[in-house]
C-alpha atoms as a PDB file:
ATOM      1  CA  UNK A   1     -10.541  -1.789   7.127  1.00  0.00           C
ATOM      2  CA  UNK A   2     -12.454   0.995   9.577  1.00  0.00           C
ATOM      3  CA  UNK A   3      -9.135   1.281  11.260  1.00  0.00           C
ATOM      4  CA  UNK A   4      -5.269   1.382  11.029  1.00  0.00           C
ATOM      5  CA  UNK A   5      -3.788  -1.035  13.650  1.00  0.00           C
ATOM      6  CA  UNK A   6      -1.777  -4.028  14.214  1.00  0.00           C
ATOM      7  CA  UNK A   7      -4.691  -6.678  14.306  1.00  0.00           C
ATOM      8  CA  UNK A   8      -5.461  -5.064  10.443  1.00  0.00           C
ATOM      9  CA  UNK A   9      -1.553  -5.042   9.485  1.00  0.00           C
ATOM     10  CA  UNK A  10      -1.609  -8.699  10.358  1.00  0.00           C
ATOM     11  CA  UNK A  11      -4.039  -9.339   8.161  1.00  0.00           C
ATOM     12  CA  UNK A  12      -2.619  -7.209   4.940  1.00  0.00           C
ATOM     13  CA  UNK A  13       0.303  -8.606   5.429  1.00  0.00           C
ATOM     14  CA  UNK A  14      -1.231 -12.321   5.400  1.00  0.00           C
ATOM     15  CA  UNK A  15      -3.099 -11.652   2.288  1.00  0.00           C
ATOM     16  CA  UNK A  16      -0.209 -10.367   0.669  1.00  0.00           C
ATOM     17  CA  UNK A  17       1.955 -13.513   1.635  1.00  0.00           C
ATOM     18  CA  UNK A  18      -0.981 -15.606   0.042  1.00  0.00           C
ATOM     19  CA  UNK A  19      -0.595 -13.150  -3.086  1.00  0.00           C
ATOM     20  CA  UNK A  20       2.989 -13.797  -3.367  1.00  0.00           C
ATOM     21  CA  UNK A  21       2.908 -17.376  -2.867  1.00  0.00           C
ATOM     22  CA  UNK A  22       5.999 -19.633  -1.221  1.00  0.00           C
ATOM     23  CA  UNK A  23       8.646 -19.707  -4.573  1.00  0.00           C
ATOM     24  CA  UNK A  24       8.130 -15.621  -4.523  1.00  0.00           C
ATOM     25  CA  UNK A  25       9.158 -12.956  -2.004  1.00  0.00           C
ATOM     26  CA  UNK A  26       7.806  -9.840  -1.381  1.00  0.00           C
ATOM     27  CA  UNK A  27       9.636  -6.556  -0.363  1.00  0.00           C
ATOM     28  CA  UNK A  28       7.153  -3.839   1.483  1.00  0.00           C
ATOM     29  CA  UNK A  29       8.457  -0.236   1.523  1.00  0.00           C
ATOM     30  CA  UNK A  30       6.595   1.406   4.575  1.00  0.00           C
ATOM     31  CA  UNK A  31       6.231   4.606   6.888  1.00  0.00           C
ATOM     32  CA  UNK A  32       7.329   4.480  10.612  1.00  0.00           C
ATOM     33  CA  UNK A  33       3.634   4.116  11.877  1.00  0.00           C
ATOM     34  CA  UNK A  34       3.340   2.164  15.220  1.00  0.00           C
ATOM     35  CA  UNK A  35       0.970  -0.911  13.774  1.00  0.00           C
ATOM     36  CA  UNK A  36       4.118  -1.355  11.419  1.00  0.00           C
ATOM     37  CA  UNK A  37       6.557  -1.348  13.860  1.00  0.00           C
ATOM     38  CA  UNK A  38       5.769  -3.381  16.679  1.00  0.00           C
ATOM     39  CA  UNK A  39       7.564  -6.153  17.749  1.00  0.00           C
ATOM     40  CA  UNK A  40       3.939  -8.349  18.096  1.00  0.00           C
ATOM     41  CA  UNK A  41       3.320  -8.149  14.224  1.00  0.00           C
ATOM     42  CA  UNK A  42       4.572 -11.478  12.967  1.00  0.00           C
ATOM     43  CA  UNK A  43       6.220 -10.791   9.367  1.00  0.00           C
ATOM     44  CA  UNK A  44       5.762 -13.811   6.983  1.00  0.00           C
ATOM     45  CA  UNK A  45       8.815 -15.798   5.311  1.00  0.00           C
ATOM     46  CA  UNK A  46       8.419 -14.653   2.189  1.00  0.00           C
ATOM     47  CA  UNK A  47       7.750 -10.685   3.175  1.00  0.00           C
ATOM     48  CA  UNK A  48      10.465  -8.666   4.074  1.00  0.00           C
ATOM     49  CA  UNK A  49       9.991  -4.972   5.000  1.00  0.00           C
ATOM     50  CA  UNK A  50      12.076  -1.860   4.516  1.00  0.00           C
ATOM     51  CA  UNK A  51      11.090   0.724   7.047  1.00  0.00           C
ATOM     52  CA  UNK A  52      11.695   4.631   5.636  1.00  0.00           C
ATOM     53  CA  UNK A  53      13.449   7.346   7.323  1.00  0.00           C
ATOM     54  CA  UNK A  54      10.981   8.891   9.729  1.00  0.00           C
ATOM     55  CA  UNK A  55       8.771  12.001   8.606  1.00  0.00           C
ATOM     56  CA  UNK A  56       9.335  11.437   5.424  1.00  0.00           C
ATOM     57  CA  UNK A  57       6.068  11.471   3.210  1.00  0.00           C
ATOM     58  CA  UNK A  58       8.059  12.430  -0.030  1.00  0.00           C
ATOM     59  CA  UNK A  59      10.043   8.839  -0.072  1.00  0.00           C
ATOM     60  CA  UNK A  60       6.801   6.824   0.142  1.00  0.00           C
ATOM     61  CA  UNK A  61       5.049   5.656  -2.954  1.00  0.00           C
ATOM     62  CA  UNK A  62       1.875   5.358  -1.645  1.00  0.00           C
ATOM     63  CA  UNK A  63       1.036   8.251  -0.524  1.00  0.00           C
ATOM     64  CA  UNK A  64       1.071   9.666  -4.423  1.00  0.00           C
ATOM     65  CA  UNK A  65      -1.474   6.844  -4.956  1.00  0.00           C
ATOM     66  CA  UNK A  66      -3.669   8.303  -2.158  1.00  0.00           C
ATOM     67  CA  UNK A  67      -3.310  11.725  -3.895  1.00  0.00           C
ATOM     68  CA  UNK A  68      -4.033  10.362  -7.318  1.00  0.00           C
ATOM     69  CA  UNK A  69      -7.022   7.899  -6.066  1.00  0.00           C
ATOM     70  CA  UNK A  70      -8.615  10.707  -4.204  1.00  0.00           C
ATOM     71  CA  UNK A  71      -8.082  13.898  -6.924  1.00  0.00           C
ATOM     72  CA  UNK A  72      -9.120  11.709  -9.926  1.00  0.00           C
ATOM     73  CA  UNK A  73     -11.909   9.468  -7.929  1.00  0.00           C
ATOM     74  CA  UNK A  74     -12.805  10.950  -4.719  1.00  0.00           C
ATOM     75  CA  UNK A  75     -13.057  14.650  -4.737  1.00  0.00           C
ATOM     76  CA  UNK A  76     -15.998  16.774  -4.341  1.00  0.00           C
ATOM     77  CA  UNK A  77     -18.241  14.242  -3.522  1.00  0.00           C
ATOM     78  CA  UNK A  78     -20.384  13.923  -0.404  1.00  0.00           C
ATOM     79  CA  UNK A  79     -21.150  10.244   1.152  1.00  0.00           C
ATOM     80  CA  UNK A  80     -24.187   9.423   3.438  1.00  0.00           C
ATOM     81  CA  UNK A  81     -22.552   6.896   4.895  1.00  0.00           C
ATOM     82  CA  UNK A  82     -19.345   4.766   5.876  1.00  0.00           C
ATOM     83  CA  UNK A  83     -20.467   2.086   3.737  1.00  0.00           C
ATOM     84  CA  UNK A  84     -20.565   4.371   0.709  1.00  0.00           C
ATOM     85  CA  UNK A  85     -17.093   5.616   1.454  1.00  0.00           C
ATOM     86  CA  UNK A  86     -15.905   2.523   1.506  1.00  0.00           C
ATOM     87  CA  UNK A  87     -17.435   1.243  -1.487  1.00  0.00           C
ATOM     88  CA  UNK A  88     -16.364   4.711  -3.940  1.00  0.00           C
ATOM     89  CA  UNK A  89     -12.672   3.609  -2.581  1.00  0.00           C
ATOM     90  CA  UNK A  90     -12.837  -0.130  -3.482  1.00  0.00           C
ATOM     91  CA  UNK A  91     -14.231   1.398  -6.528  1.00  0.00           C
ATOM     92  CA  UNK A  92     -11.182   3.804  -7.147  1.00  0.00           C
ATOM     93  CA  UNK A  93      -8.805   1.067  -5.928  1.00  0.00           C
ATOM     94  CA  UNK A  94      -9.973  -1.493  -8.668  1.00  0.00           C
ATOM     95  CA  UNK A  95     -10.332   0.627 -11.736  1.00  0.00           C
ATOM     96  CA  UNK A  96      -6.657   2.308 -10.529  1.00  0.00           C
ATOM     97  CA  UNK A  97      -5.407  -1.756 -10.923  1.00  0.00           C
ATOM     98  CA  UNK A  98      -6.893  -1.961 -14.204  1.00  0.00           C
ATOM     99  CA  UNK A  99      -4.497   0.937 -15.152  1.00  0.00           C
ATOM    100  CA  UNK A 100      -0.743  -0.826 -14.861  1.00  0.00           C
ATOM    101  CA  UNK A 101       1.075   1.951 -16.674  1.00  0.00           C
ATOM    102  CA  UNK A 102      -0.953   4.525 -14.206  1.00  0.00           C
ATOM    103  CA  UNK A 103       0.460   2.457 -11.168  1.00  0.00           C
ATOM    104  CA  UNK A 104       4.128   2.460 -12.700  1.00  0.00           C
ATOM    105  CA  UNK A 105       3.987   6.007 -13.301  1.00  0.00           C
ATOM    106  CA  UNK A 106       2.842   6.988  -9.968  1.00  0.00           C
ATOM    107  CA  UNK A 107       4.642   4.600  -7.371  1.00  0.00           C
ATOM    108  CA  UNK A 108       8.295   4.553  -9.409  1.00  0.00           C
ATOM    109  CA  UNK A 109      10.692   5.339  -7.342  1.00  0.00           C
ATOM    110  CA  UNK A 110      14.613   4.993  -8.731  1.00  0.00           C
ATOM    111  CA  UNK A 111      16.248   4.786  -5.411  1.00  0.00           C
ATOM    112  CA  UNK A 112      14.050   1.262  -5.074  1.00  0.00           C
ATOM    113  CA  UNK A 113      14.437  -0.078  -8.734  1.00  0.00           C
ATOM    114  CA  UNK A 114      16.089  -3.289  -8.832  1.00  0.00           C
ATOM    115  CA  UNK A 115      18.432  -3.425 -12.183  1.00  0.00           C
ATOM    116  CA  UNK A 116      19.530  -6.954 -13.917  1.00  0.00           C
ATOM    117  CA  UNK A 117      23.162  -6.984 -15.490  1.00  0.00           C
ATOM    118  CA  UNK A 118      22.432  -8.047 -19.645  1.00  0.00           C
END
């Protein structure tokens, strides 16, 4: 999406509820930004969201994906256009989802691991 706003959050968050499906539920781990706090954002049933400490970049996974997505598939490269932008990052993006053990490797966090008793 062109921008980063609560119209576009309402959205990704309705795709991922499709995604997950009604006998699942999802748990999102997200930054303090204002399109993910506002009260008019309408969280599905089967979301729930776990806000992290402010100004803290370290805690959230996703912004090592950014790094790894744009150091292994979008540096040094010039763009004539939005439209190309956009289409090298759905490229990165889908070859970084054919690459599970990458995506493990890179958004593990311990402190968010959920263990199961044997």
């Amino acid at each position: 999406m062109p921008r980063a706003n609560t119209r576009g959050m309402q959205e990704h968050l309705a795709e991922i509820s499709r995604q997950v499906g009604s006998e699942r539920h999802a748990i999102l781990v997200m930054d303090q930004a204002s399109w993910h706090t506002t009260e008019s954002l309408r969280v599905p049933a089967n979301i729930s969201i776990v806000l992290l400490p402010p100004k803290s970049p370290e805690l959230n996974p996703v912004e090592k994906v950014w790094q790894y997505l744009r150091q292994t598939f979008l540096s040094n490269r010039g763009f004539e256009s939005y439209d190309m932008i956009v289409d090298a990052c759905c490229d990165a993006w889908n070859i970084f989802m054919e690459m599970p053990e990458t995506v493990t490797s890179i958004s593990y966090r311990s402190w968010a691991a959920i263990t199961t008793s044997p």
